[in-house]
C-alpha atoms as a PDB file:
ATOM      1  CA  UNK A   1     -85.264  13.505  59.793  1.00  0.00           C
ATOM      2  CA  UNK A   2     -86.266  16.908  58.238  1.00  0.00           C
ATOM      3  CA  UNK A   3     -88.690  19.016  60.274  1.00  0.00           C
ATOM      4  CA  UNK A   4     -91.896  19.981  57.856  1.00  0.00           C
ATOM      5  CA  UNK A   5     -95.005  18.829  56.715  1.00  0.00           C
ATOM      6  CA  UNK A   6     -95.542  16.365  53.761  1.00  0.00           C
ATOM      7  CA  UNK A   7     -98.754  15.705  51.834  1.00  0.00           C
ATOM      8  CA  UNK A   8     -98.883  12.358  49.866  1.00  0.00           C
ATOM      9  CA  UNK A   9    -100.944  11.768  46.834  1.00  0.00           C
ATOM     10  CA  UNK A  10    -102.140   8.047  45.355  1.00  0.00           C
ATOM     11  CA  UNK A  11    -103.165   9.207  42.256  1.00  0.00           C
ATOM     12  CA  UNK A  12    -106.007   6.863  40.575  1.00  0.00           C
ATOM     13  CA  UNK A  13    -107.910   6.799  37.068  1.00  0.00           C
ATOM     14  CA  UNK A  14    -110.879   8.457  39.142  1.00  0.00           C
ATOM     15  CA  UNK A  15    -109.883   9.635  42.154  1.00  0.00           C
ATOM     16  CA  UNK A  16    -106.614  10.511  44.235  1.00  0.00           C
ATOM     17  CA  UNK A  17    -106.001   9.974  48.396  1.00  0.00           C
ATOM     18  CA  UNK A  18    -104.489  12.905  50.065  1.00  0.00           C
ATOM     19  CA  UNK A  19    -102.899  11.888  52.942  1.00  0.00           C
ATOM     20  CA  UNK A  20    -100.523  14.487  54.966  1.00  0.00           C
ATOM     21  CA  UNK A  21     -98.153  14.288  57.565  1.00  0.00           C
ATOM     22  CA  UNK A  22     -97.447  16.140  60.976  1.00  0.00           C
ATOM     23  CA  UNK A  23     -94.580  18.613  61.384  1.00  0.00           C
ATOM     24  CA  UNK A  24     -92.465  16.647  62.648  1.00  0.00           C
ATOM     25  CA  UNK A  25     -92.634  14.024  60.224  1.00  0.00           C
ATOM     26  CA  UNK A  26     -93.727  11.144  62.290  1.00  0.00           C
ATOM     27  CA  UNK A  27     -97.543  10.544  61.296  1.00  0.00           C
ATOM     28  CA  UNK A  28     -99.137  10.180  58.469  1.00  0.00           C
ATOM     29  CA  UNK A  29    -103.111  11.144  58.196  1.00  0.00           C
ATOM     30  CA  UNK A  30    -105.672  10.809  55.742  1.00  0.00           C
ATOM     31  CA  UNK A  31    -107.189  13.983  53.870  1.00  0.00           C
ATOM     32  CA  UNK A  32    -109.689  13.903  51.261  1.00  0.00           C
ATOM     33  CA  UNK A  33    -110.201  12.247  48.085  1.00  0.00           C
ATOM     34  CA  UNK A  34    -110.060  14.602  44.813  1.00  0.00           C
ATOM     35  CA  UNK A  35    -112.250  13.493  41.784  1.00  0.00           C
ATOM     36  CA  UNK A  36    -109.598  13.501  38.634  1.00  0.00           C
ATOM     37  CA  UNK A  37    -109.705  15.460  36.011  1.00  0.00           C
ATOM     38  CA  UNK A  38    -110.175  18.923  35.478  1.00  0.00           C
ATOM     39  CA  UNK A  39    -109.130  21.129  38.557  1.00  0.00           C
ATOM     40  CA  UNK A  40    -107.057  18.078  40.595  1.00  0.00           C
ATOM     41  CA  UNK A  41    -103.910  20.133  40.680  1.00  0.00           C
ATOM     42  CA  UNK A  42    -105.397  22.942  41.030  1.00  0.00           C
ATOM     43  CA  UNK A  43    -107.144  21.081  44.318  1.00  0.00           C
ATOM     44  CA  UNK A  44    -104.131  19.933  45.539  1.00  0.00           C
ATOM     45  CA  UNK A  45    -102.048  22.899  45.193  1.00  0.00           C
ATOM     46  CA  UNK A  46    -104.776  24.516  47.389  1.00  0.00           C
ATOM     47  CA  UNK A  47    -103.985  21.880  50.037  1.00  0.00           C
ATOM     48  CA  UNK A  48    -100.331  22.227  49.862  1.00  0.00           C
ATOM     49  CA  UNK A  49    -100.897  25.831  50.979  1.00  0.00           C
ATOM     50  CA  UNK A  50    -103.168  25.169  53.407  1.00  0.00           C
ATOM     51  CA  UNK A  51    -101.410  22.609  54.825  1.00  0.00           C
ATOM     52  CA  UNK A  52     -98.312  24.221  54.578  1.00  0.00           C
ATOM     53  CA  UNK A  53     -96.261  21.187  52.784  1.00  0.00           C
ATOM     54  CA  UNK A  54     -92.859  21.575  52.641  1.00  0.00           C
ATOM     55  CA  UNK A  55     -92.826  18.124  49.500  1.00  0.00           C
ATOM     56  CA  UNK A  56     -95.487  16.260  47.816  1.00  0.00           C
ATOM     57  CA  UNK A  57     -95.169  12.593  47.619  1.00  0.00           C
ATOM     58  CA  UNK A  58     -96.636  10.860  44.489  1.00  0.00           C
ATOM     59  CA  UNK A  59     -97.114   7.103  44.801  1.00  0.00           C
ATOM     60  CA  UNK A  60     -95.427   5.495  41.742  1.00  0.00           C
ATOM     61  CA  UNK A  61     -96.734   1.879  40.598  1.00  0.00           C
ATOM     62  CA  UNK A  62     -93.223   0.307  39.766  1.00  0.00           C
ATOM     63  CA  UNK A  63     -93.931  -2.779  38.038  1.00  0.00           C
ATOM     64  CA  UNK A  64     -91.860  -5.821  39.394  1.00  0.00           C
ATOM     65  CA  UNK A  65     -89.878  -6.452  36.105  1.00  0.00           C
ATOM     66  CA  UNK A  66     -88.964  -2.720  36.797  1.00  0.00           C
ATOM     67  CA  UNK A  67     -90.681  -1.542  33.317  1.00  0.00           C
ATOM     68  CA  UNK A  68     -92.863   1.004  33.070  1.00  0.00           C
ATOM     69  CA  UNK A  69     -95.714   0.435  33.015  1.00  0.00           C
ATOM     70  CA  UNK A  70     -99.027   2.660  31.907  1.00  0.00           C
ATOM     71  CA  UNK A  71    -100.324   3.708  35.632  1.00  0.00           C
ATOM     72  CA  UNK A  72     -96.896   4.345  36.688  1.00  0.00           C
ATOM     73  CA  UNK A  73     -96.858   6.429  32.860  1.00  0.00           C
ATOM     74  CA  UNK A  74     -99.692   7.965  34.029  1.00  0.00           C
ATOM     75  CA  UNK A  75     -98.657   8.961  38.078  1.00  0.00           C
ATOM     76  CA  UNK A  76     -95.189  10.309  36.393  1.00  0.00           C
ATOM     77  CA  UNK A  77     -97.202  12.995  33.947  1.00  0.00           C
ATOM     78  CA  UNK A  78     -98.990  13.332  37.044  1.00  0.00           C
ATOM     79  CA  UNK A  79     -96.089  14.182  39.005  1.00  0.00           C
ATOM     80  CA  UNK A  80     -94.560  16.574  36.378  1.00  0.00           C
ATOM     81  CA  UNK A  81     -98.136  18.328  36.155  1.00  0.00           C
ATOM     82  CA  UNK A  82     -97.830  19.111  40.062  1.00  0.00           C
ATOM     83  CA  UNK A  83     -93.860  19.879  40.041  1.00  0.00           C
ATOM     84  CA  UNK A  84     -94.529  22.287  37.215  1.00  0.00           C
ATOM     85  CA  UNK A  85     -97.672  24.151  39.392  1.00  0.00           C
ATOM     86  CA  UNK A  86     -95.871  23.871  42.789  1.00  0.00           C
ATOM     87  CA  UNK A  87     -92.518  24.670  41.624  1.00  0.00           C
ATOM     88  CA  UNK A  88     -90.472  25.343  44.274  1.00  0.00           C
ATOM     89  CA  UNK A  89     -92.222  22.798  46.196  1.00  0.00           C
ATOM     90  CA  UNK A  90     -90.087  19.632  45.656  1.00  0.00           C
ATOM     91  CA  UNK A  91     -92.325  16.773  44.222  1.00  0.00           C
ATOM     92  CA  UNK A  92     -91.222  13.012  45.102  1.00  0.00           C
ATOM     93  CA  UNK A  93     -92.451   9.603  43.164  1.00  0.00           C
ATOM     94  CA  UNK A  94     -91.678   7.162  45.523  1.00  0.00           C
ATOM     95  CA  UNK A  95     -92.413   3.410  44.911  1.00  0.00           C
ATOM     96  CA  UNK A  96     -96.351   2.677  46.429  1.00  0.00           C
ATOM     97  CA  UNK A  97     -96.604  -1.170  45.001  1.00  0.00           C
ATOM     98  CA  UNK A  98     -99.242  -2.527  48.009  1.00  0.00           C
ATOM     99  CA  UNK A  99    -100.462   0.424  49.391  1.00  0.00           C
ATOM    100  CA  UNK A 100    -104.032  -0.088  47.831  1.00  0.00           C
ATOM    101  CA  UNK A 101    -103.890  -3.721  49.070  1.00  0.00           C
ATOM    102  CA  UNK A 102    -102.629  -2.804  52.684  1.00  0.00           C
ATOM    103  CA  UNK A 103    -104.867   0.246  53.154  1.00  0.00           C
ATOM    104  CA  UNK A 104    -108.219  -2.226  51.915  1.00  0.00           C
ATOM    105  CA  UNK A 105    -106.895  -5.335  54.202  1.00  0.00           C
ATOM    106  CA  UNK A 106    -106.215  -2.649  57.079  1.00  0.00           C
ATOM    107  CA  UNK A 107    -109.568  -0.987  56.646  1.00  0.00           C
ATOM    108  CA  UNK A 108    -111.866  -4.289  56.303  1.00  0.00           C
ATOM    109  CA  UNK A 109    -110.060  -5.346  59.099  1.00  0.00           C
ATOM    110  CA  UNK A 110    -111.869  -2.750  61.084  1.00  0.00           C
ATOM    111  CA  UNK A 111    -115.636  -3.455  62.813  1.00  0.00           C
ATOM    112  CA  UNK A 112    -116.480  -0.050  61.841  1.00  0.00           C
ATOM    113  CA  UNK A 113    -115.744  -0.317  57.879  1.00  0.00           C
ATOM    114  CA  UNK A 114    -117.033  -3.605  57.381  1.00  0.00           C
ATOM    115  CA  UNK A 115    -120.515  -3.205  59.647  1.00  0.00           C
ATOM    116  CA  UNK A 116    -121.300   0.064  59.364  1.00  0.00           C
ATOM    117  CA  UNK A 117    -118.916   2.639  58.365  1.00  0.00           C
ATOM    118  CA  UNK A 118    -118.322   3.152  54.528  1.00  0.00           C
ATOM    119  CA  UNK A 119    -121.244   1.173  52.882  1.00  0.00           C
ATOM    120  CA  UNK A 120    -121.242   2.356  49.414  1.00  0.00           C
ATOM    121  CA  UNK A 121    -118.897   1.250  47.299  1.00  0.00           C
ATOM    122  CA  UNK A 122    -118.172   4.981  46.095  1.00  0.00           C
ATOM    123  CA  UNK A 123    -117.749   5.903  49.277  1.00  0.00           C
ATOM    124  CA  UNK A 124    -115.702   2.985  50.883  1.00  0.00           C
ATOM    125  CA  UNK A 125    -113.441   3.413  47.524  1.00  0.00           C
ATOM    126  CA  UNK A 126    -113.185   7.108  48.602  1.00  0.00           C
ATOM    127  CA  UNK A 127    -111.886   6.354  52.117  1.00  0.00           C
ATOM    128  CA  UNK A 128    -109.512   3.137  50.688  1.00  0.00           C
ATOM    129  CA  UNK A 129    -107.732   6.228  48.026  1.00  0.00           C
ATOM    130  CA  UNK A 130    -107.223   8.031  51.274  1.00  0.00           C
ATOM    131  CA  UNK A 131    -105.838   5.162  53.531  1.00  0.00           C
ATOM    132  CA  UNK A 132    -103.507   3.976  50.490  1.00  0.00           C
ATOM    133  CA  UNK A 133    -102.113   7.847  50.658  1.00  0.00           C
ATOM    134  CA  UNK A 134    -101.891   7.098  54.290  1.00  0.00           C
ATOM    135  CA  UNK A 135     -99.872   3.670  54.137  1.00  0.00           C
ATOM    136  CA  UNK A 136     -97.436   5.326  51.254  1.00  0.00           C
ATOM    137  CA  UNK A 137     -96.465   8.861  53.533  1.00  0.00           C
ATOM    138  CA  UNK A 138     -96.267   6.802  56.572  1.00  0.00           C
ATOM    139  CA  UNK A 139     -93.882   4.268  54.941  1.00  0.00           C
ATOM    140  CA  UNK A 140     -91.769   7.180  53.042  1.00  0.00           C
ATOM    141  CA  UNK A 141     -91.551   9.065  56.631  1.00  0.00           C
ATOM    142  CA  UNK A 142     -90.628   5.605  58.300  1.00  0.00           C
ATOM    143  CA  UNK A 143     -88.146   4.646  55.255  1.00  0.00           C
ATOM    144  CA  UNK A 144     -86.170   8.266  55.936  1.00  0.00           C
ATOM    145  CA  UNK A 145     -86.538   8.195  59.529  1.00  0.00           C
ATOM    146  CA  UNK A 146     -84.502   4.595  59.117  1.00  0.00           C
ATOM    147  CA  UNK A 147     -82.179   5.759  56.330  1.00  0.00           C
ATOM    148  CA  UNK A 148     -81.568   9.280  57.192  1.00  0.00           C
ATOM    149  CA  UNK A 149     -82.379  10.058  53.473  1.00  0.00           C
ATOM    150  CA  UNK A 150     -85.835  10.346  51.865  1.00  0.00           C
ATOM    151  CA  UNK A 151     -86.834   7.507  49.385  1.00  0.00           C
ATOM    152  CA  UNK A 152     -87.707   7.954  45.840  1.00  0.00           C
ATOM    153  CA  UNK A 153     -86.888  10.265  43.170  1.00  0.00           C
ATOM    154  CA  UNK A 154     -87.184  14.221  42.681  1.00  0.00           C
ATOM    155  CA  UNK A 155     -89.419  15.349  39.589  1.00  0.00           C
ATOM    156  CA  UNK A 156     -88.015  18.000  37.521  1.00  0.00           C
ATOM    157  CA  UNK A 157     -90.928  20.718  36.248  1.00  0.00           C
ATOM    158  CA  UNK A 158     -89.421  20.086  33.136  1.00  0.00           C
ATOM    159  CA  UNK A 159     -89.631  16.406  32.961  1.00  0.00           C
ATOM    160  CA  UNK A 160     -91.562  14.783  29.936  1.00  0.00           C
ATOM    161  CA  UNK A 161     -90.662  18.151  27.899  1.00  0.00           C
ATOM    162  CA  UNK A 162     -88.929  18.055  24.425  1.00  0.00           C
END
C-alpha cells in the first residue's frame, strides 16, 4: 500500500464531494462540497495543498455496455482540467458506478439524516456528493490494499488535446 494522502472527487453537474483519505491510506473521510463552475479547480487545487495529497481520484461513470457515455465525457474533461492544474500531482479516474446510490442508502439509513440531520434537499444533496466521494476513496484504498496496485487509469495533462 503506498504511504500518502489521497483526496477523491465525485464530480456532479452542480456540485462535486471531496472526500480525502488518511496518511496511511486506510480511511476515507468526507470534505466539502464545491459548487461547479467557475473556480472548482481552482477550489480543489487549494485542498490538495492543504491537505497535502499525494493523487486525486476522479469518480468515472462507466456505463455497463462499457461506452462512454456523456457524464463519464464530462468527469474525463474534468479530470484532464485538474491533471493539467495539479501537474505533477498524478490524477486517477477510477470506475464510481453506485457510489451515489450506496452513499444515499448508507446515509438514510442513519436516525440522524432521516429525522433531523440534513433536512433540505440542498443541503442533504450536499452531504450525499460528499459521502459518494467517501464510498469511491474508501473502495479505491480497499481495491489497492487487496491488489497491491491502485485501480483505475492515470490522466495525462495532455489528454483531450489535438
Amino acid at each position: 500500500m503506498r504511504h500518502g494522502v489521497r483526496l477523491a472527487i465525485d464530480p456532479g453537474n452542480a456540485r462535486i464531494g471531496v472526500a480525502v483519505s488518511d496518511p496511511s491510506g486506510v480511511l476515507a473521510s468526507p470534505v466539502e462540497t464545491v459548487r461547479r463552475g467557475k473556480g472548482d479547480v481552482h477550489r480543489i487545487a487549494e485542498l490538495v495543498v492543504e491537505r497535502g495529497a499525494r493523487e486525486v481520484v476522479v469518480g468515472y461513470p462507466a456505463s455497463l455496455s462499457g461506452e462512454e457515455g456523456p457524464a463519464a465525457r464530462s468527469a474525463r474533461e474534468f479530470a484532464t482540467a485538474l491533471a493539467r492544474t495539479l501537474h505533477p500531482v498524478p490524477v486517477r479516474l477510477v470506475d464510481e458506478r453506485l457510489t451515489t446510490v450506496t452513499a444515499q442508502s448508507q446515509l438514510l439509513s442513519g436516525a440522524s439524516f432521516a429525522k433531523k440531520g440534513a433536512k433540505g434537499g440542498r443541503a442533504r444533496r450536499s452531504v450525499i456528493d460528499q459521502a459518494a466521494a467517501t464510498v469511491l476513496l474508501q473502495s479505491t484504498l480497499d481495491q489497492e490494499r487487496a491488489t497491491g496496485h491502485p485501480p483505475g487509469e492515470i490522466v495525462r495533462p495532455s489528454q483531450g488535446e489535438s
